[in-house]
PDB file of N, CA and C in Angstrom:
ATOM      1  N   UNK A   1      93.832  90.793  90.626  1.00  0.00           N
ATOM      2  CA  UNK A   1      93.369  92.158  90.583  1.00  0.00           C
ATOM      3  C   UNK A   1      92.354  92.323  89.464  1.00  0.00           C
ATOM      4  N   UNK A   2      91.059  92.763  89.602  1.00  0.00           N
ATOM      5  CA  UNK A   2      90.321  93.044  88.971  1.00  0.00           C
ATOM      6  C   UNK A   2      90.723  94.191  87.923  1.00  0.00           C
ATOM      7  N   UNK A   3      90.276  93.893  86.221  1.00  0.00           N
ATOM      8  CA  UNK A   3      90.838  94.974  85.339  1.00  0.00           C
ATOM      9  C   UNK A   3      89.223  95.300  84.640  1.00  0.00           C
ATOM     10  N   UNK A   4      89.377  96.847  84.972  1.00  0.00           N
ATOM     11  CA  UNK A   4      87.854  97.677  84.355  1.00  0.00           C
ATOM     12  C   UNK A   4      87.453  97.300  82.834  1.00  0.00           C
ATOM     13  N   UNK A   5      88.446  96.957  81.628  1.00  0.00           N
ATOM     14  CA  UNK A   5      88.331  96.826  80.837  1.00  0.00           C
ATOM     15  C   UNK A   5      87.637  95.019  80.835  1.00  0.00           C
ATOM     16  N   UNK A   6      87.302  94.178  81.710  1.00  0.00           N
ATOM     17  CA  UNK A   6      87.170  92.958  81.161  1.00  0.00           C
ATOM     18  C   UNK A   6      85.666  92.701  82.370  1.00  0.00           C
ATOM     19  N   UNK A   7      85.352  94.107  82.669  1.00  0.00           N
ATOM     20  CA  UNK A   7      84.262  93.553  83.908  1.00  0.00           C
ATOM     21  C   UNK A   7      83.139  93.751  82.995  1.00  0.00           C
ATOM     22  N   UNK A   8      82.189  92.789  83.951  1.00  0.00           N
ATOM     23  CA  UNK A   8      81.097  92.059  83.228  1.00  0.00           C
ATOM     24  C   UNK A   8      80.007  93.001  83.045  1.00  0.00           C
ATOM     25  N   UNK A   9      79.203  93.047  81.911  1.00  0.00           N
ATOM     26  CA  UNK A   9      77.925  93.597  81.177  1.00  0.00           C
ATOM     27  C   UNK A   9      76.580  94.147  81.964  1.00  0.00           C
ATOM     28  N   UNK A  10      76.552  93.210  83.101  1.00  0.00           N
ATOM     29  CA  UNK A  10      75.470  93.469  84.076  1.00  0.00           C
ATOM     30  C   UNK A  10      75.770  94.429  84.897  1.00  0.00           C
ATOM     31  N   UNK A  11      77.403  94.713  85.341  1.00  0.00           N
ATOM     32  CA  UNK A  11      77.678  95.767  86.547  1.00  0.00           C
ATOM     33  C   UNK A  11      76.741  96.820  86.261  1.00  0.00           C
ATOM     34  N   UNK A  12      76.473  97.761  87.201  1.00  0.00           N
ATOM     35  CA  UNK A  12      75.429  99.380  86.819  1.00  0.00           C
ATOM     36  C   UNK A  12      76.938  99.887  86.876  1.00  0.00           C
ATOM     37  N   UNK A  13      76.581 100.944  86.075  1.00  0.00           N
ATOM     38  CA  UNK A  13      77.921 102.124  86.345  1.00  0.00           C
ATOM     39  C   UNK A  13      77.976 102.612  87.858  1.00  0.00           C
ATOM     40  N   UNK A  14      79.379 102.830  88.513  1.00  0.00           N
ATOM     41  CA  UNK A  14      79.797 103.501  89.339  1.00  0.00           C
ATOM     42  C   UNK A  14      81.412 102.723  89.750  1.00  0.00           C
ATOM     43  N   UNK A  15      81.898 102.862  90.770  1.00  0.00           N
ATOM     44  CA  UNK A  15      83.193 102.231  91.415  1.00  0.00           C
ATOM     45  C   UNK A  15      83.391 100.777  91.385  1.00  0.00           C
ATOM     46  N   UNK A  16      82.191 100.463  92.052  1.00  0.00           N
ATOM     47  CA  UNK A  16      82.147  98.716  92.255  1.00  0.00           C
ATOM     48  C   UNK A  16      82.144  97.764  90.894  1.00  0.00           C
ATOM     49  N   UNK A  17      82.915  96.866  90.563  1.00  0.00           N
ATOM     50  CA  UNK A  17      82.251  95.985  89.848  1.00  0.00           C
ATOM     51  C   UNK A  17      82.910  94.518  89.741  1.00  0.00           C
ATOM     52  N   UNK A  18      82.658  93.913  88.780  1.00  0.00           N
ATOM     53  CA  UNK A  18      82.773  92.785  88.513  1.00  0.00           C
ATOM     54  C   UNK A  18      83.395  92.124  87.876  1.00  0.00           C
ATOM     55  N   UNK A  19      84.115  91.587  87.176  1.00  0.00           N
ATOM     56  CA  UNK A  19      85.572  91.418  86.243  1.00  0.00           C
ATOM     57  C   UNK A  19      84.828  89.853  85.822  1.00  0.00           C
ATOM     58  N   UNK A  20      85.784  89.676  84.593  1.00  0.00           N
ATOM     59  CA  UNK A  20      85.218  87.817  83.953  1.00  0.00           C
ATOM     60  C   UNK A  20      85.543  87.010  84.392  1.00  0.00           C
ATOM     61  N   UNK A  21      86.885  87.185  85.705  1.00  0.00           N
ATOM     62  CA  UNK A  21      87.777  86.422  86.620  1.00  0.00           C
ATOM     63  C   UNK A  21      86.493  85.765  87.451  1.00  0.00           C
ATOM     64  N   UNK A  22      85.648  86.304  87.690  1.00  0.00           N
ATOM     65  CA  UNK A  22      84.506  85.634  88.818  1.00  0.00           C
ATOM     66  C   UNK A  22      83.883  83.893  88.542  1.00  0.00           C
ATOM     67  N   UNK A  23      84.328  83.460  89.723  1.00  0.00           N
ATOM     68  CA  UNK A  23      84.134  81.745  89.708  1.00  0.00           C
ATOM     69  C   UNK A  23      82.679  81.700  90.430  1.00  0.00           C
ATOM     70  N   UNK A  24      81.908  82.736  90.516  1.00  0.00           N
ATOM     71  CA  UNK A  24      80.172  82.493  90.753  1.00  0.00           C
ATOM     72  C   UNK A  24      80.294  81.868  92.574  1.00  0.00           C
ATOM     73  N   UNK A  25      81.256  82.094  93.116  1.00  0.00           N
ATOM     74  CA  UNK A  25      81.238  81.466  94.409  1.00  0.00           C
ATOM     75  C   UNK A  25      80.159  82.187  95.602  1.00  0.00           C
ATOM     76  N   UNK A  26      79.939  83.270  95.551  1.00  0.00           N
ATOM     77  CA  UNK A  26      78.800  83.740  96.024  1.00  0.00           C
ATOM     78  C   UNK A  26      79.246  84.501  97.406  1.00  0.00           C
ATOM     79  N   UNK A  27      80.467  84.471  97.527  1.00  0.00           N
ATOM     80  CA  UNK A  27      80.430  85.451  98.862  1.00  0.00           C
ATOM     81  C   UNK A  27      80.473  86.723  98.612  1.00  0.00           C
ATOM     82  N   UNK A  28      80.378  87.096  97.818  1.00  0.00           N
ATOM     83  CA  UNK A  28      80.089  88.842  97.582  1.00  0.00           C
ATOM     84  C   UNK A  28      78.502  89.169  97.788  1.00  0.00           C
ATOM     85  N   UNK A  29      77.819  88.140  97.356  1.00  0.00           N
ATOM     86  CA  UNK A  29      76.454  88.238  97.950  1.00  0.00           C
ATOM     87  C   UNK A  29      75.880  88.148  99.190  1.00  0.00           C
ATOM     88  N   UNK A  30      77.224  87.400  99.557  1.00  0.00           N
ATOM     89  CA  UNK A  30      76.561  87.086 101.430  1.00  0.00           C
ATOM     90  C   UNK A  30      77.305  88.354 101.884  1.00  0.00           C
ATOM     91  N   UNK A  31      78.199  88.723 101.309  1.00  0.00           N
ATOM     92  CA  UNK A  31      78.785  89.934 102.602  1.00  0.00           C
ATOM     93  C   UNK A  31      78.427  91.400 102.191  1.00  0.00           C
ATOM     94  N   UNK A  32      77.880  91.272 100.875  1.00  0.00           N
ATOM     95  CA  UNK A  32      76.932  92.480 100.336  1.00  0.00           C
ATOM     96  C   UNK A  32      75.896  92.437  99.774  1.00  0.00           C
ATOM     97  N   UNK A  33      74.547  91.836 100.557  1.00  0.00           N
ATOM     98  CA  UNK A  33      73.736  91.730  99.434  1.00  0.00           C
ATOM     99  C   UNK A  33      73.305  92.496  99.127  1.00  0.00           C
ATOM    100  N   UNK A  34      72.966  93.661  99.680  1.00  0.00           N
ATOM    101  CA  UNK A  34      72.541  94.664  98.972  1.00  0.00           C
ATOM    102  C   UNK A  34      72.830  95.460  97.735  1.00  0.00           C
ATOM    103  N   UNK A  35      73.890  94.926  97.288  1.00  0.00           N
ATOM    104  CA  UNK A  35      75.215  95.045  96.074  1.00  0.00           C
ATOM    105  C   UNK A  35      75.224  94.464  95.293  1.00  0.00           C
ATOM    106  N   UNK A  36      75.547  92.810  95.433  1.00  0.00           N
ATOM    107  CA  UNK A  36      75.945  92.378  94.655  1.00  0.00           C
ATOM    108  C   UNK A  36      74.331  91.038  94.431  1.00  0.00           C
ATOM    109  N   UNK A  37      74.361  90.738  93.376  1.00  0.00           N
ATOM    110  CA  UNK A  37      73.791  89.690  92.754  1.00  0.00           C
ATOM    111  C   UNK A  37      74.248  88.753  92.000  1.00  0.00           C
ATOM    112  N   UNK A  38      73.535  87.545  92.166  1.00  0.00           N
ATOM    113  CA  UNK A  38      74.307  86.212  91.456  1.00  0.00           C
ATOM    114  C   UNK A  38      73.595  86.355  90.056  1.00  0.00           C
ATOM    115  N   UNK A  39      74.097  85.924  88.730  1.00  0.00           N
ATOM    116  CA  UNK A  39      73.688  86.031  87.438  1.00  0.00           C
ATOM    117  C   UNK A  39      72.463  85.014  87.617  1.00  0.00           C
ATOM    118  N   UNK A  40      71.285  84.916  86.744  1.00  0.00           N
ATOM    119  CA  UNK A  40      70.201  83.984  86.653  1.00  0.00           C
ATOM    120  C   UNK A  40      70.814  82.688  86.089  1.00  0.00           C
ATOM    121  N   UNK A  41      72.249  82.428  86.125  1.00  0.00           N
ATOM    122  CA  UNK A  41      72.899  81.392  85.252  1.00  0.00           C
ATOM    123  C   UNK A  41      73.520  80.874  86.713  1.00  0.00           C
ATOM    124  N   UNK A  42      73.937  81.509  87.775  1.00  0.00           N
ATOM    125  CA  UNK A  42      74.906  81.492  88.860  1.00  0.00           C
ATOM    126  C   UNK A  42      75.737  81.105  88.566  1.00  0.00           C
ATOM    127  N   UNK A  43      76.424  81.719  87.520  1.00  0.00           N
ATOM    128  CA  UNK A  43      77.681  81.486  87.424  1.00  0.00           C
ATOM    129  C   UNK A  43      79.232  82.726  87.553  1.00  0.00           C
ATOM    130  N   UNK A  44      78.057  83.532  87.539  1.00  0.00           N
ATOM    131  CA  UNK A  44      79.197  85.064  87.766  1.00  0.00           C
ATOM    132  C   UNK A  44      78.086  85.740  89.104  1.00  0.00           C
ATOM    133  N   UNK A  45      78.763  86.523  89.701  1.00  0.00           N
ATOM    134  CA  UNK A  45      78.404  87.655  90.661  1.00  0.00           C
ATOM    135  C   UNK A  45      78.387  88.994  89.561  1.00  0.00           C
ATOM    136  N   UNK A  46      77.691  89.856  89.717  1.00  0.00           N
ATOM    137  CA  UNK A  46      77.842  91.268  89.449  1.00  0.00           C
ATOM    138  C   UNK A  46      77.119  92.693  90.280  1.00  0.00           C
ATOM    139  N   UNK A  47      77.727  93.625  90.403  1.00  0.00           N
ATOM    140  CA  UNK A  47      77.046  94.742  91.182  1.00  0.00           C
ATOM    141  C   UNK A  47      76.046  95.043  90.097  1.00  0.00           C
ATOM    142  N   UNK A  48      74.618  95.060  91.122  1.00  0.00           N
ATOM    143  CA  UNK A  48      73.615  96.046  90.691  1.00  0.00           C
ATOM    144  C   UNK A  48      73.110  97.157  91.061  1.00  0.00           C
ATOM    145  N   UNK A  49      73.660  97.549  92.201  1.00  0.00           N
ATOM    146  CA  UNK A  49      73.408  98.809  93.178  1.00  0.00           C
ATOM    147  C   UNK A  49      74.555  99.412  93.920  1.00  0.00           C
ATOM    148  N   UNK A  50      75.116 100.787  93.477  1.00  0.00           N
ATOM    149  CA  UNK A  50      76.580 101.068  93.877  1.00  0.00           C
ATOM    150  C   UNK A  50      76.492 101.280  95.122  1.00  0.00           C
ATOM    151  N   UNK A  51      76.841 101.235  96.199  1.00  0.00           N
ATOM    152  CA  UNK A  51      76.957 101.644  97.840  1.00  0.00           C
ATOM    153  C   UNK A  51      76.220 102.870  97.833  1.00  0.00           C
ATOM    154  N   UNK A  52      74.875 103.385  98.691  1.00  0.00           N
ATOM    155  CA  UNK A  52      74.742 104.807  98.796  1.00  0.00           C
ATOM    156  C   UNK A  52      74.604 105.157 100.831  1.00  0.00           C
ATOM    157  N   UNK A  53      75.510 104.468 100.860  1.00  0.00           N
ATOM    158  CA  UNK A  53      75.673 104.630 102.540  1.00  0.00           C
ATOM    159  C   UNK A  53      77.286 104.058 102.890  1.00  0.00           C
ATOM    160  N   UNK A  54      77.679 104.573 104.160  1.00  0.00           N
ATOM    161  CA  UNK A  54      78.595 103.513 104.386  1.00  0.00           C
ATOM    162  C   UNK A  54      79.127 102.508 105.229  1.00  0.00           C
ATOM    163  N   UNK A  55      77.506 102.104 105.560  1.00  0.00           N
ATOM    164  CA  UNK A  55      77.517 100.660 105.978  1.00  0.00           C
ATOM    165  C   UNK A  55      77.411  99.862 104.421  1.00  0.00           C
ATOM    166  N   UNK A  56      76.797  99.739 103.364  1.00  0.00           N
ATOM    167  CA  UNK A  56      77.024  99.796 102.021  1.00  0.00           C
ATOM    168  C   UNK A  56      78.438  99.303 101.543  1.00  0.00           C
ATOM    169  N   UNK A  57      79.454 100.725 101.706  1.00  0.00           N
ATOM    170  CA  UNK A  57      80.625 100.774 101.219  1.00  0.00           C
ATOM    171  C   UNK A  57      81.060  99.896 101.865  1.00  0.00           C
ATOM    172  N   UNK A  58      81.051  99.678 103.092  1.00  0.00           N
ATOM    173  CA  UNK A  58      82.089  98.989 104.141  1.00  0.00           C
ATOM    174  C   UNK A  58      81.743  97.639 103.192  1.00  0.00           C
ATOM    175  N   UNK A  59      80.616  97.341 103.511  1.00  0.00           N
ATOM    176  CA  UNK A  59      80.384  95.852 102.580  1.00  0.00           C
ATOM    177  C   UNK A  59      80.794  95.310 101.327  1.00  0.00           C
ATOM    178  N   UNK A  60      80.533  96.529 100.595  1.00  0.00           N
ATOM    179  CA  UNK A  60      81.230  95.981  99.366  1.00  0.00           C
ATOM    180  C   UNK A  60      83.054  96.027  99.647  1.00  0.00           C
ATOM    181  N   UNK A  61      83.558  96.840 100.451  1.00  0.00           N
ATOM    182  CA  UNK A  61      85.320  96.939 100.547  1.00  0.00           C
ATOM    183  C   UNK A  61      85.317  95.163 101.254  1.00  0.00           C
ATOM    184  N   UNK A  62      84.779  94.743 102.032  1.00  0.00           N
ATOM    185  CA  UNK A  62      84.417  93.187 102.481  1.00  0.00           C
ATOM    186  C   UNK A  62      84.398  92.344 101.363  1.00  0.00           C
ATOM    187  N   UNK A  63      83.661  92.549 100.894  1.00  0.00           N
ATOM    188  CA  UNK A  63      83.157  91.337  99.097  1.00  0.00           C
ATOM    189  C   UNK A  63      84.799  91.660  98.735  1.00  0.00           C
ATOM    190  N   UNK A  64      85.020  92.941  98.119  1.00  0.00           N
ATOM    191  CA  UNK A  64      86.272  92.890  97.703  1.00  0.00           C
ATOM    192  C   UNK A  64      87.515  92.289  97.935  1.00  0.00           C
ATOM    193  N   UNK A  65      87.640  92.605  99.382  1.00  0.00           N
ATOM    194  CA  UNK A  65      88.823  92.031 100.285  1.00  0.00           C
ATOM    195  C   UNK A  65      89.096  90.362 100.353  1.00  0.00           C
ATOM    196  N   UNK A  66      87.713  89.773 100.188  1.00  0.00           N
ATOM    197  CA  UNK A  66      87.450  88.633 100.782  1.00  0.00           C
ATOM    198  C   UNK A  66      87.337  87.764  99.106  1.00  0.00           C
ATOM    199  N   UNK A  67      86.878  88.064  97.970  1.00  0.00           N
ATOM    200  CA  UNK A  67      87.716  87.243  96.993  1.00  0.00           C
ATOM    201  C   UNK A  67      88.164  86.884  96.750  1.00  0.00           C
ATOM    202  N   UNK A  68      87.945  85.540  96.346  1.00  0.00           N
ATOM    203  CA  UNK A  68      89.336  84.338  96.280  1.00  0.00           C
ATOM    204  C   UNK A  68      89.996  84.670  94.848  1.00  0.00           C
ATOM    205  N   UNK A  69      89.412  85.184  93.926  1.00  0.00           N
ATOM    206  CA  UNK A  69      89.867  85.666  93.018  1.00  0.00           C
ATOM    207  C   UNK A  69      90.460  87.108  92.197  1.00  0.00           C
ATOM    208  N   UNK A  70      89.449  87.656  92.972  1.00  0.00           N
ATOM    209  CA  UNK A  70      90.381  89.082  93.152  1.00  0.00           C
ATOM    210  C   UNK A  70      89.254  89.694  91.987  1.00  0.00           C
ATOM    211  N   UNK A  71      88.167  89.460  91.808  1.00  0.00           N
ATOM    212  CA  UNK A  71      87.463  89.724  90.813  1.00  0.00           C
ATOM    213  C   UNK A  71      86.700  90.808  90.819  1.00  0.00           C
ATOM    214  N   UNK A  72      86.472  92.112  92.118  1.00  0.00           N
ATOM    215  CA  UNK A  72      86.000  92.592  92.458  1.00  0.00           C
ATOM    216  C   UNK A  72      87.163  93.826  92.337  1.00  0.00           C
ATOM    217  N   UNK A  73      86.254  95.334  91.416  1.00  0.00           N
ATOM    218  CA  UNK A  73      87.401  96.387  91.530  1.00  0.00           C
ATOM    219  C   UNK A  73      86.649  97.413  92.057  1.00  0.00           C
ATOM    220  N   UNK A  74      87.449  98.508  92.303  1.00  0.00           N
ATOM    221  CA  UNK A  74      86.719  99.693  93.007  1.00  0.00           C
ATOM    222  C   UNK A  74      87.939 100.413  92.366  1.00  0.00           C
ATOM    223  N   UNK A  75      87.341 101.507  91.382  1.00  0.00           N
ATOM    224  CA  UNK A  75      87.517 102.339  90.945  1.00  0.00           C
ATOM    225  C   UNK A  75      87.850 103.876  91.252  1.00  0.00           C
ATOM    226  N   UNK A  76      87.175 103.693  92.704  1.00  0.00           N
ATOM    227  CA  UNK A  76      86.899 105.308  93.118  1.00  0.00           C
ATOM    228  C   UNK A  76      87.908 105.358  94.225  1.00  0.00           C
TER     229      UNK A  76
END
């Protein structure tokens, strides 16, 4: 389970984000790219654009669901 207090520096503010748990595996990018981005290091994922639709949302609740690590929280 992703905890708000340990998510990563790059998230933008809103619901979605990113936790230090992230192993850089990259399916949050394939099932949201419009969301999520790989660090210029590829080693973490982080949201840069919060959902403003909800074909959007649906995607990022996907990235979320589909974490092998659970590194992905939604707040809202």
């Amino acid at each position: 389970m992703a905890m708000k207090e340990n998510k990563l520096d790059e998230n933008v503010d809103g619901d979605y984000y990113v936790d230090d748990d992230c192993i850089g595996c990259g399916l949050c990018v394939s099932s949201a790219p419009d969301n999520f981005k790989m660090r210029d290091d590829d080693n973490t994922a982080y949201v840069f654009k919060q959902p403003e639709n909800e074909n959007e949302k649906h995607a990022c609740e996907s990235a979320l669901d589909e974490c092998p690590v659970e590194a992905i929280g939604n707040d809202g």
